[in-house]
C-alpha atoms as a PDB file:
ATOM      1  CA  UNK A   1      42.949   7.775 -64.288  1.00  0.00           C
ATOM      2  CA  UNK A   2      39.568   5.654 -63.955  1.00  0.00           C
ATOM      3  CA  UNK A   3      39.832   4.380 -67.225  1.00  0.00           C
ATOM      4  CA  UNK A   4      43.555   3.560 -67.255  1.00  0.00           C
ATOM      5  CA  UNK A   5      42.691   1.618 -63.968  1.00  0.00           C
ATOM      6  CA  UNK A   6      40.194  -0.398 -65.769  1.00  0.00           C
ATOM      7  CA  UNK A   7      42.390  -1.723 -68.173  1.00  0.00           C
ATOM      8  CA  UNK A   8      43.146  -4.397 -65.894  1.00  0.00           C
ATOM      9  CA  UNK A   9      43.087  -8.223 -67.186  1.00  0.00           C
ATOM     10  CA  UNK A  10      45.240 -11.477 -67.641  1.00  0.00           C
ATOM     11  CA  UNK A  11      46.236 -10.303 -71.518  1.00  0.00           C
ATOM     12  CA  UNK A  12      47.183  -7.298 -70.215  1.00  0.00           C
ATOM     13  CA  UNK A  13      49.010  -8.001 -67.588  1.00  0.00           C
ATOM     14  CA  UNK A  14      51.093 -10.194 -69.707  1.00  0.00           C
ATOM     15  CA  UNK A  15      51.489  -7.675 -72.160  1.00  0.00           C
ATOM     16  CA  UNK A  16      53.193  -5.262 -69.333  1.00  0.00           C
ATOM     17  CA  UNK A  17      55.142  -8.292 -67.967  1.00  0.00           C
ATOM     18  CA  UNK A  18      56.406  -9.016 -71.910  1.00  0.00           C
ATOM     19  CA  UNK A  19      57.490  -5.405 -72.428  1.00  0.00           C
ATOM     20  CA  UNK A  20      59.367  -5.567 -68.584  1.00  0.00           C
ATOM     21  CA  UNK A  21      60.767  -8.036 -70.079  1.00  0.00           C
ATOM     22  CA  UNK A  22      61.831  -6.734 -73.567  1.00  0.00           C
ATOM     23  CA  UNK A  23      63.279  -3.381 -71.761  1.00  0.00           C
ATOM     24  CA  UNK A  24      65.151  -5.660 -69.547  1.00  0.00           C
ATOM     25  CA  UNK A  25      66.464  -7.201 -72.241  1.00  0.00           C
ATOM     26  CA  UNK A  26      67.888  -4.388 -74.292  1.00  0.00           C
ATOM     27  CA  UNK A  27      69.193  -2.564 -71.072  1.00  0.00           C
ATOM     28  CA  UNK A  28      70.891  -5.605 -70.271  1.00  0.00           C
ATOM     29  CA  UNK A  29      72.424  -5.897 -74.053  1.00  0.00           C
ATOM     30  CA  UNK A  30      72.777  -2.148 -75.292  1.00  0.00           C
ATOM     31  CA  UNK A  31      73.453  -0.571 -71.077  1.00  0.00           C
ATOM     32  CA  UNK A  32      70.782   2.204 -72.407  1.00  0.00           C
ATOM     33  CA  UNK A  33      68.954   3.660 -69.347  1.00  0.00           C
ATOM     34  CA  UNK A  34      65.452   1.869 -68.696  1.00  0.00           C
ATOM     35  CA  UNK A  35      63.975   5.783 -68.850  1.00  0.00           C
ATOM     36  CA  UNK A  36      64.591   6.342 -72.688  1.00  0.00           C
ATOM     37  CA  UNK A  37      63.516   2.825 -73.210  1.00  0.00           C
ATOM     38  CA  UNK A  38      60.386   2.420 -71.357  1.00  0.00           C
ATOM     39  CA  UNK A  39      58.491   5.768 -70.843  1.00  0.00           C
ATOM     40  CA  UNK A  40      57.984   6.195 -74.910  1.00  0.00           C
ATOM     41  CA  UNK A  41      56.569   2.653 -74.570  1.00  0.00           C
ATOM     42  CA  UNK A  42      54.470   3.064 -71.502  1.00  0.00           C
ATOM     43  CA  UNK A  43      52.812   5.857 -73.553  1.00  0.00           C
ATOM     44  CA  UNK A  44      52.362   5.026 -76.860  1.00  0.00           C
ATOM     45  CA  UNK A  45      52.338   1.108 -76.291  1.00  0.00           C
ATOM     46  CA  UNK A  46      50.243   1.077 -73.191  1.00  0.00           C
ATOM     47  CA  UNK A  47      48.777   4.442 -73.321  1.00  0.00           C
ATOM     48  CA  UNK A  48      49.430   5.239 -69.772  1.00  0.00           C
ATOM     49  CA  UNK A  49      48.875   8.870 -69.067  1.00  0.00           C
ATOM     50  CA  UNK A  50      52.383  10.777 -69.572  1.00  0.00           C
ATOM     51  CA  UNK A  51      52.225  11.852 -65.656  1.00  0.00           C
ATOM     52  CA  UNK A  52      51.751   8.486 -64.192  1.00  0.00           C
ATOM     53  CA  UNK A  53      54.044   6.527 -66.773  1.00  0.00           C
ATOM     54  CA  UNK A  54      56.753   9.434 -65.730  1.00  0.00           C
ATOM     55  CA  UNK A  55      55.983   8.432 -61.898  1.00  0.00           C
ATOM     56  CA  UNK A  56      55.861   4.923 -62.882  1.00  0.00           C
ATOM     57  CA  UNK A  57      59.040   5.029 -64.679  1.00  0.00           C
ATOM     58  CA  UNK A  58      61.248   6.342 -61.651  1.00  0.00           C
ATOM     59  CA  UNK A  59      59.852   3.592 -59.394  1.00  0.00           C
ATOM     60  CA  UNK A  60      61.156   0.884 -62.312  1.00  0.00           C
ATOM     61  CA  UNK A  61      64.419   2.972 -62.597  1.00  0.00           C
ATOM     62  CA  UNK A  62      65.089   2.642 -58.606  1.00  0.00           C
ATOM     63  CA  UNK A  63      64.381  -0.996 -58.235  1.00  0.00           C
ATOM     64  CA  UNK A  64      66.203  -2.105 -61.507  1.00  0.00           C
ATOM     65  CA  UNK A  65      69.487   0.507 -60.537  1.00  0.00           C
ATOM     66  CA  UNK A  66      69.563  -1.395 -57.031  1.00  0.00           C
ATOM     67  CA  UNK A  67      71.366  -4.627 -57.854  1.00  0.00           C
ATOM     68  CA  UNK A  68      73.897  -3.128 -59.872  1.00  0.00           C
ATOM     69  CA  UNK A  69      74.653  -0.281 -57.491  1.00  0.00           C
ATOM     70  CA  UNK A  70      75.429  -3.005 -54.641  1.00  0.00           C
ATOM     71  CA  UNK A  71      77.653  -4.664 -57.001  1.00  0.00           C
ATOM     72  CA  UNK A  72      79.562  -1.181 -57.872  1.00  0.00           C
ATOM     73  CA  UNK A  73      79.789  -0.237 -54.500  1.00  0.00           C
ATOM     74  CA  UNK A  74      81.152  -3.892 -53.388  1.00  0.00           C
ATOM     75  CA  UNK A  75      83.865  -3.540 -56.190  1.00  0.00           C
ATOM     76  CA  UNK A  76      85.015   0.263 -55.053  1.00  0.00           C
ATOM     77  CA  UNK A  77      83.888   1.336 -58.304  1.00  0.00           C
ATOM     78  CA  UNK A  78      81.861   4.100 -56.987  1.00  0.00           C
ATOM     79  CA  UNK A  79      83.300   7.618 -55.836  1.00  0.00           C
ATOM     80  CA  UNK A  80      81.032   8.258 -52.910  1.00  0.00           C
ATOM     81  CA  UNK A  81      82.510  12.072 -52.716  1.00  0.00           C
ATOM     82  CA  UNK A  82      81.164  12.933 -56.415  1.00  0.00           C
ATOM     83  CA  UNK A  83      77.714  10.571 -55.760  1.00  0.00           C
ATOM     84  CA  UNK A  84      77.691  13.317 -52.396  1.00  0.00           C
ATOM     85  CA  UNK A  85      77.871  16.408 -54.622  1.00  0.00           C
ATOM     86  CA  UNK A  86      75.911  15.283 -57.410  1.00  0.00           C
ATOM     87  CA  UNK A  87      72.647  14.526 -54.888  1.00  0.00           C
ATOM     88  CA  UNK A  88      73.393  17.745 -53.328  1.00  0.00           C
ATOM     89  CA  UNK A  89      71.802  19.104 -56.188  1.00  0.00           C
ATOM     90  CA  UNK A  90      69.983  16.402 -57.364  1.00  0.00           C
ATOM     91  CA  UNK A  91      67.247  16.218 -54.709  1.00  0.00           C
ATOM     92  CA  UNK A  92      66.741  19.349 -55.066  1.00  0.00           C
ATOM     93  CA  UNK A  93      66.221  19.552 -58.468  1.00  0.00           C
ATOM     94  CA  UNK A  94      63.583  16.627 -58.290  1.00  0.00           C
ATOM     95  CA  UNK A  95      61.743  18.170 -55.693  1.00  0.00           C
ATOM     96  CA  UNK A  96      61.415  21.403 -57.984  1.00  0.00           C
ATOM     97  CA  UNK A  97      60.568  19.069 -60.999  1.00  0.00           C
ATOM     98  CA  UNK A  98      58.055  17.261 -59.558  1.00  0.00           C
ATOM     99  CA  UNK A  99      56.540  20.207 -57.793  1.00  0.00           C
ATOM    100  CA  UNK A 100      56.457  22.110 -60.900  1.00  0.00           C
ATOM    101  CA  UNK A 101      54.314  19.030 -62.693  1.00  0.00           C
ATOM    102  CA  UNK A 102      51.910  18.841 -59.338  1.00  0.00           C
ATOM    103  CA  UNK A 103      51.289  23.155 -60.266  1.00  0.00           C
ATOM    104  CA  UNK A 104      50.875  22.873 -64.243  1.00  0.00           C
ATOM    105  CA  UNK A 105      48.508  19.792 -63.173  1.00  0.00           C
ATOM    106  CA  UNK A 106      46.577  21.894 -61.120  1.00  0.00           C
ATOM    107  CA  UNK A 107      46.382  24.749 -63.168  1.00  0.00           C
ATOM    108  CA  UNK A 108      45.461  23.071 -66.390  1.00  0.00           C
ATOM    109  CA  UNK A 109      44.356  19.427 -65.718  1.00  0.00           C
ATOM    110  CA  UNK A 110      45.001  17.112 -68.226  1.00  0.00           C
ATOM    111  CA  UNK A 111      46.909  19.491 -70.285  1.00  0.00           C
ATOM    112  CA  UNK A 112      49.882  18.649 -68.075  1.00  0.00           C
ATOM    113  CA  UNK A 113      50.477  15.604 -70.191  1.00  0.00           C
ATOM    114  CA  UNK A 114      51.007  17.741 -73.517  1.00  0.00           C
ATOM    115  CA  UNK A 115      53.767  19.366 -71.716  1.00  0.00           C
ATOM    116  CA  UNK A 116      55.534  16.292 -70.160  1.00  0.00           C
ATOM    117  CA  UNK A 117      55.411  14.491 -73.943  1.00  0.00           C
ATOM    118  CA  UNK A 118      57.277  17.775 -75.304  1.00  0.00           C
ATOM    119  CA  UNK A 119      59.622  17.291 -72.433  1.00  0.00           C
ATOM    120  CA  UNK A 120      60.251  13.835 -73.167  1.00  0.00           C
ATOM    121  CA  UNK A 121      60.749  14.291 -77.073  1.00  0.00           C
ATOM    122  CA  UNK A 122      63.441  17.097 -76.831  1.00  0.00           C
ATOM    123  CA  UNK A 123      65.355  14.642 -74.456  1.00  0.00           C
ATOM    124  CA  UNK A 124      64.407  11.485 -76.719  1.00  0.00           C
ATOM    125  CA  UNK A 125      66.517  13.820 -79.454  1.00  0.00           C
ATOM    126  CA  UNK A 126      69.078  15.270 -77.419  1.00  0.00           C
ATOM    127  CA  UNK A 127      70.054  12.012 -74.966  1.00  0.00           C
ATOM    128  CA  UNK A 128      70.717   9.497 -78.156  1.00  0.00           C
ATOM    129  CA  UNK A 129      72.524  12.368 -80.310  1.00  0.00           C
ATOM    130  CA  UNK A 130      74.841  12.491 -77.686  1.00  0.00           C
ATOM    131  CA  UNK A 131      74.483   8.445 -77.024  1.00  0.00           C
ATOM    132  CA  UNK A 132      76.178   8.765 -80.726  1.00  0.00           C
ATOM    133  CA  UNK A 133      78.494  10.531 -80.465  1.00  0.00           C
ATOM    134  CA  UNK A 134      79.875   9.476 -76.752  1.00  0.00           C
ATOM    135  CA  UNK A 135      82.880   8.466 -78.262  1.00  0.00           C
ATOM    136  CA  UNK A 136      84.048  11.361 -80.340  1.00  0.00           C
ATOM    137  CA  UNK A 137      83.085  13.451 -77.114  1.00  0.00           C
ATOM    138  CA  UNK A 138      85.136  11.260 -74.209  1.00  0.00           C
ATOM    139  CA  UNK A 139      88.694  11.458 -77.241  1.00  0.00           C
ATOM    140  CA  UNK A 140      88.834  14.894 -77.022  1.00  0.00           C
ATOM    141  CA  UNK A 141      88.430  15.426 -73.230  1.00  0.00           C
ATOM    142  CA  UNK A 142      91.370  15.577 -70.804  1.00  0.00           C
ATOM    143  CA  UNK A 143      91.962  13.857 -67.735  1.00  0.00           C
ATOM    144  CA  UNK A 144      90.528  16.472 -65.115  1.00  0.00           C
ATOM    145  CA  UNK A 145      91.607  15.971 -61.444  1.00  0.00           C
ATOM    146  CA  UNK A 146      88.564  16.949 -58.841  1.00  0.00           C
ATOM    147  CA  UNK A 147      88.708  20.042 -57.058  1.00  0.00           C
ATOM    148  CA  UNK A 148      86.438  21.987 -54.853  1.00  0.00           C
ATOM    149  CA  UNK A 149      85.447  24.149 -58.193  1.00  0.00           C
ATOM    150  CA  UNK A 150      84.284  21.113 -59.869  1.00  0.00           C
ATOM    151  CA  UNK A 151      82.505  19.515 -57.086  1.00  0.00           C
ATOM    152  CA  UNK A 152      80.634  22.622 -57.411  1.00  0.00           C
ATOM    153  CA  UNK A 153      79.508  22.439 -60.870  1.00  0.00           C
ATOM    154  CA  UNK A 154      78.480  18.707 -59.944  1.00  0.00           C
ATOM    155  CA  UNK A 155      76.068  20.051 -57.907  1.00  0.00           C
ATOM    156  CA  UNK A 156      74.984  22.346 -60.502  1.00  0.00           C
ATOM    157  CA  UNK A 157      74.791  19.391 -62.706  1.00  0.00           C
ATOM    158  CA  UNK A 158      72.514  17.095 -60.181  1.00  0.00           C
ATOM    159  CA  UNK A 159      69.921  20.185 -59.785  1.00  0.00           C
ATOM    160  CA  UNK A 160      69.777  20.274 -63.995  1.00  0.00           C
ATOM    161  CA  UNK A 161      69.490  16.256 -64.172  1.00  0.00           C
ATOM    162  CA  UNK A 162      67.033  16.096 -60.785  1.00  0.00           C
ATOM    163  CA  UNK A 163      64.582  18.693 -62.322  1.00  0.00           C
ATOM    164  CA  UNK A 164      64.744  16.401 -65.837  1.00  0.00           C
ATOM    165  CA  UNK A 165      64.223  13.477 -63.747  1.00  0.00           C
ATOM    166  CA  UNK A 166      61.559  14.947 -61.438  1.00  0.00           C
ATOM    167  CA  UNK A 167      59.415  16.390 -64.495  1.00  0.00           C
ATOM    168  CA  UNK A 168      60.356  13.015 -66.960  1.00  0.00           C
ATOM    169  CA  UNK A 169      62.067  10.190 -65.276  1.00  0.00           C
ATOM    170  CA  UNK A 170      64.651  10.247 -67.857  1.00  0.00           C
ATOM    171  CA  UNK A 171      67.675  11.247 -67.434  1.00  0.00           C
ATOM    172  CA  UNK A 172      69.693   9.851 -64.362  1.00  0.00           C
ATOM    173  CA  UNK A 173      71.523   8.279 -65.503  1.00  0.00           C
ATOM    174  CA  UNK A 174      72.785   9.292 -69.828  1.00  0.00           C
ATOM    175  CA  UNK A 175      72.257  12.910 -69.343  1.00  0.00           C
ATOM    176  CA  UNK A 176      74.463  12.804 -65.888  1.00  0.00           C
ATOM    177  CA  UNK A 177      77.017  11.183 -67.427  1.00  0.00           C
ATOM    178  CA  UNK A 178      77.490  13.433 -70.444  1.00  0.00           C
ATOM    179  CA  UNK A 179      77.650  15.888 -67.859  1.00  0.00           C
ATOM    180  CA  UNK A 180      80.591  14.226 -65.934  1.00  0.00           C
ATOM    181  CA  UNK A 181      82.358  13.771 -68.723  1.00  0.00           C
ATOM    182  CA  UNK A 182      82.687  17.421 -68.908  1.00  0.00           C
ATOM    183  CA  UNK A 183      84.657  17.571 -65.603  1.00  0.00           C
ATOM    184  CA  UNK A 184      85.837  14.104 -65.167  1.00  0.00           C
ATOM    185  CA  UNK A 185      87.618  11.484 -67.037  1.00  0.00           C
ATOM    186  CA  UNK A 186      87.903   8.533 -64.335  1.00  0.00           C
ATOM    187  CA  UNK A 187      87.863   4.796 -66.099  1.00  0.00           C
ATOM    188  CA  UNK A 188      84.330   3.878 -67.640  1.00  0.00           C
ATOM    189  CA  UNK A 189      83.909   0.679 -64.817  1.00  0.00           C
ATOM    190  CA  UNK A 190      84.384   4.231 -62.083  1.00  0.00           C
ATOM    191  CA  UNK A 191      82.425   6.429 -64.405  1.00  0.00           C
ATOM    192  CA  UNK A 192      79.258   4.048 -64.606  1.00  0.00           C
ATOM    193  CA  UNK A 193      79.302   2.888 -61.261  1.00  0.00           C
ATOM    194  CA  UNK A 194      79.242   6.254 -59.344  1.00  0.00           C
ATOM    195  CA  UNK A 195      76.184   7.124 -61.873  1.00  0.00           C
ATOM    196  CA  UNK A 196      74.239   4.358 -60.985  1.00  0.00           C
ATOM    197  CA  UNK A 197      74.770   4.602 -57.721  1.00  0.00           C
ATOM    198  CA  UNK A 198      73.585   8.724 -57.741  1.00  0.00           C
ATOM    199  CA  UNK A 199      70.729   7.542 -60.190  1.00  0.00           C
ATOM    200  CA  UNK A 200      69.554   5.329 -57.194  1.00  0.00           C
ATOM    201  CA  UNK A 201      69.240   7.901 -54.734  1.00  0.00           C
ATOM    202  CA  UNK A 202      67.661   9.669 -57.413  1.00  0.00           C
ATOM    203  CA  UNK A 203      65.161   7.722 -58.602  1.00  0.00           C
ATOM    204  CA  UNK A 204      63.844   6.447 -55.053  1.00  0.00           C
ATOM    205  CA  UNK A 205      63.543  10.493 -54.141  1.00  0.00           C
ATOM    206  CA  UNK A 206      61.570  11.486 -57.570  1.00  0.00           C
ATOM    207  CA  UNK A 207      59.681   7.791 -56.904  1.00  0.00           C
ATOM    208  CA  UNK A 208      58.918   8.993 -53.234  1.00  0.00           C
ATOM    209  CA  UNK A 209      57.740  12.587 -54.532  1.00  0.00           C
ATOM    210  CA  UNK A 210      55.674  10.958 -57.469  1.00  0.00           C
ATOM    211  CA  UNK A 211      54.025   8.652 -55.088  1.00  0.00           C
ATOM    212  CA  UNK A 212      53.112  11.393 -52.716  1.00  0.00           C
ATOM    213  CA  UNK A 213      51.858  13.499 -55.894  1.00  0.00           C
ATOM    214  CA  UNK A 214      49.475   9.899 -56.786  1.00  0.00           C
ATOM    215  CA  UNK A 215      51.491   9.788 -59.547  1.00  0.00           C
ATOM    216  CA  UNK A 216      52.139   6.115 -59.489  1.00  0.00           C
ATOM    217  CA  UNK A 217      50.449   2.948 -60.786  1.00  0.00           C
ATOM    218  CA  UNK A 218      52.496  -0.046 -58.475  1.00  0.00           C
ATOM    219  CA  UNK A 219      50.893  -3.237 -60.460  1.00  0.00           C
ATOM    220  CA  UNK A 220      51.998  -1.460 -63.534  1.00  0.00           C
ATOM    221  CA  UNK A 221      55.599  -1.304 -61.963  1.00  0.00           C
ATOM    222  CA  UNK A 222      55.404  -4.761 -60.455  1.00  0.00           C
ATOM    223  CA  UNK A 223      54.190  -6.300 -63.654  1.00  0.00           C
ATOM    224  CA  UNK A 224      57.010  -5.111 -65.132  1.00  0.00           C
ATOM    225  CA  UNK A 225      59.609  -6.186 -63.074  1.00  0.00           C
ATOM    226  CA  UNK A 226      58.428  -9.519 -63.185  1.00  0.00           C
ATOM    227  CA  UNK A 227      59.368  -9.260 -66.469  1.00  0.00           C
ATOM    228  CA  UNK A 228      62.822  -6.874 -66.621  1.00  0.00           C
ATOM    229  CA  UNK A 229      64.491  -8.948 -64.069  1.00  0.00           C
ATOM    230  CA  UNK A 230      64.791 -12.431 -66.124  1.00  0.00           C
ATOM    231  CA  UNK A 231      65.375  -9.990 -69.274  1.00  0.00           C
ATOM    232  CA  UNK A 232      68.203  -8.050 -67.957  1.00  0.00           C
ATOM    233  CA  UNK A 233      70.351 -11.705 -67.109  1.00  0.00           C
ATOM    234  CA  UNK A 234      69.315 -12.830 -70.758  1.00  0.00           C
ATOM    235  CA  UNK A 235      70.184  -9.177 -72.112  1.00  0.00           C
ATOM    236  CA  UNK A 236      73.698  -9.885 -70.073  1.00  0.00           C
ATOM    237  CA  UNK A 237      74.373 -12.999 -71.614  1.00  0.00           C
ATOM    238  CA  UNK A 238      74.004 -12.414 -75.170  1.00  0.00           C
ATOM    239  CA  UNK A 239      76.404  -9.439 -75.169  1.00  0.00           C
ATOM    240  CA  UNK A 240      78.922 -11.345 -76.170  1.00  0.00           C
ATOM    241  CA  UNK A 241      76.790 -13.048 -79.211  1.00  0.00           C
ATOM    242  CA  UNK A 242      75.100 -10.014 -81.056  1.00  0.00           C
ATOM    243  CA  UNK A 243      76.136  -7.118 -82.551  1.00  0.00           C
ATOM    244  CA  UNK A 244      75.602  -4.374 -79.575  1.00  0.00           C
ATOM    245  CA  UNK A 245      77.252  -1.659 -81.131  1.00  0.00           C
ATOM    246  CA  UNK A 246      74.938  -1.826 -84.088  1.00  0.00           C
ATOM    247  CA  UNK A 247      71.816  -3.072 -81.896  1.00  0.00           C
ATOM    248  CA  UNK A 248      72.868   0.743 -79.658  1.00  0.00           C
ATOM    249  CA  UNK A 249      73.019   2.904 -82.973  1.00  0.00           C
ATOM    250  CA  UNK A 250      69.505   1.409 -84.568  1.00  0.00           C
ATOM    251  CA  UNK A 251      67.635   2.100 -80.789  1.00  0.00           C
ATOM    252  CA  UNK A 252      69.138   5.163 -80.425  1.00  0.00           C
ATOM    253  CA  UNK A 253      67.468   6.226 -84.044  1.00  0.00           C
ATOM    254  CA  UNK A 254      64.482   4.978 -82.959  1.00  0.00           C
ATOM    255  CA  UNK A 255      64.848   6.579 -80.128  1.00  0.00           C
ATOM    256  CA  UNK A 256      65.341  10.185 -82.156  1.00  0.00           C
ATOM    257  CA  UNK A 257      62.103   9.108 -84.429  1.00  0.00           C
ATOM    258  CA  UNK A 258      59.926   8.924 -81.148  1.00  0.00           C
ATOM    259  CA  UNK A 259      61.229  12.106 -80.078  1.00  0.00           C
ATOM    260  CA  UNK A 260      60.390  13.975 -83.387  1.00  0.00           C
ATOM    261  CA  UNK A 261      56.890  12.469 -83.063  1.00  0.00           C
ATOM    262  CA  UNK A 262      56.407  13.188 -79.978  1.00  0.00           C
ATOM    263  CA  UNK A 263      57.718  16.839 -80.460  1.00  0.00           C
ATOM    264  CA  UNK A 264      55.574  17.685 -83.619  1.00  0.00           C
ATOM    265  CA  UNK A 265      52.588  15.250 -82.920  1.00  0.00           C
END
C-alpha cells in the first residue's frame, strides 16, 4: 500500500479525475453499473491493488447510486417491500464477502489480490453475456405476482449478490437485476428504481465494512467523483444523439475481453 500511496501528484490526480469522469460518462449514456466499468480500470489503468480498488469501488458506487435513488423514491418508482427482502440478505452476504477477503488476506498476504482478479473476470464474462442478451431473457418471462415464496428467494438472491459485492464491488446492481427478472416482471422505470435503491444500501454497508477492513483509498474516490458527477449529466444528455445500443454491445465486449484476461493472465 506504501507505494500506491506515493503515487500522489497533480498529473495524477487529473488522470483519476479524467477517468471519474469518462465512467461517468458512459454510465450516464450506456446505464452500465459504475462496478463493471471502473474496477477493471482502477486496476489495470491505475494499478491500484485489486483489494483497495474493490473497497474503493463500493464507496464510488454508494455516492454515485444516491442522487438517482432520491429521484426513484420521489417518483414511487421504488418497491420498498422487495428493496426490504432483498437487503435482508444482502447485508448479510456482504458482511460474509468482505470477511472472507479480510481471512484469505491474512492467510496469504498479497496473494489475496490473485483471487479477487479471478473473481472479477468470471463476473466481467458472465454480467455482459447476460447484459446481451437482457432482452431475449425479459420476452420469454411471465408476469409473476409477489408472494411470500418469492420474497423468500429475494432474500436468497441479496445474500448471492451481497457476497459478490462484498468480495468485488460488482454486482449490485446488473447481477440483482437478472436475478429479479427471474421472479418479477414489474415495468423497467419500477424494475431499475427498486435496484438502485437496494444497491445503495448495499454499497454504503460493503463501503462501511471495506473501510473498517482499511480497504479504502478516499482521495482516490474523491478524485473521481469530481470527475463522474459532470460526466454522468453529459453522459445523460447525449443519449438522445449517439448510438447507445451499439455504444452498450461494443463495452460490453470489452468488457468480456478484460474478463478473459483477467481470468487466464
Amino acid at each position: 500500500m506504501g507505494a500506491w500511496d506515493a503515487k500522489d501528484g497533480m498529473e495524477f490526480l487529473l488522470l483519476k479525475i479524467l477517468i471519474g469522469f469518462t465512467v461517468g460518462t458512459l454510465i450516464g449514456l450506456t446505464g452500465l453499473g459504475g462496478g463493471v466499468l471502473l474496477l477493471p480500470t482502477l486496476i489495470f489503468g491505475l494499478h491500484v491493488p485489486p483489494i483497495i480498488a474493490v473497497g474503493s469501488d463500493a464507496l464510488f458506487n454508494f455516492f454515485t447510486k444516491i442522487p438517482a435513488s432520491i429521484m426513484h423514491l420521489l417518483k414511487g418508482t421504488v418497491r420498498r417491500k422487495v428493496v426490504l427482502a432483498l437487503a435482508v440478505g444482502s447485508m448479510p452476504g456482504s458482511y460474509l464477502g468482505v470477511t472472507f477477503l479480510v481471512h484469505l488476506r491474512n492467510l496469504y498476504g498479497s496473494g489475496v489480490n490473485d483471487f479477487i482478479k479471478s473473481a472479477v473476470g468470471l463476473l466481467l464474462v458472465l454480467i455482459p453475456t447476460l447484459l446481451l442478451f437482457q432482452g431475449r431473457i425479459e420476452e420469454h418471462l411471465a408476469t409473476r405476482q409477489p408472494t411470500m415464496k418469492s420474497f423468500a428467494f429475494m432474500s436468497v438472491i441479496g445474500l448471492v449478490g451481497g457476497f459478490l459485492v462484498g468480495i468485488t464491488s460488482v454486482g449490485s446492481g446488473s447481477i440483482i437485476m437478472m436475478l429479479l427478472l427471474l421472479f418479477y416482471s414489474f415495468p423497467p422505470k419500477i424494475m431499475v428504481g427498486t435496484d438502485i435503491a437496494h444497491a445503495v444500501l448495499l454499497t454504503g454497508v460493503t463501503s462501511l465494512l471495506h473501510w473498517r477492513a482499511g480497504n479504502l483509498d478516499w482521495n482516490l474516490v474523491g478524485a473521481l467523483l469530481v470527475g463522474s458527477i459532470p460526466g454522468g449529466m453529459l453522459g445523460s444528455f447525449l443519449t438522445t444523439r449517439v448510438p447507445v445500443l451499439w455504444l452498450r454491445r461494443i463495452l460490453c465486449t470489452v468488457l468480456l475481453m478484460t474478463g478473459a484476461r483477467m481470468l487466464w493472465a
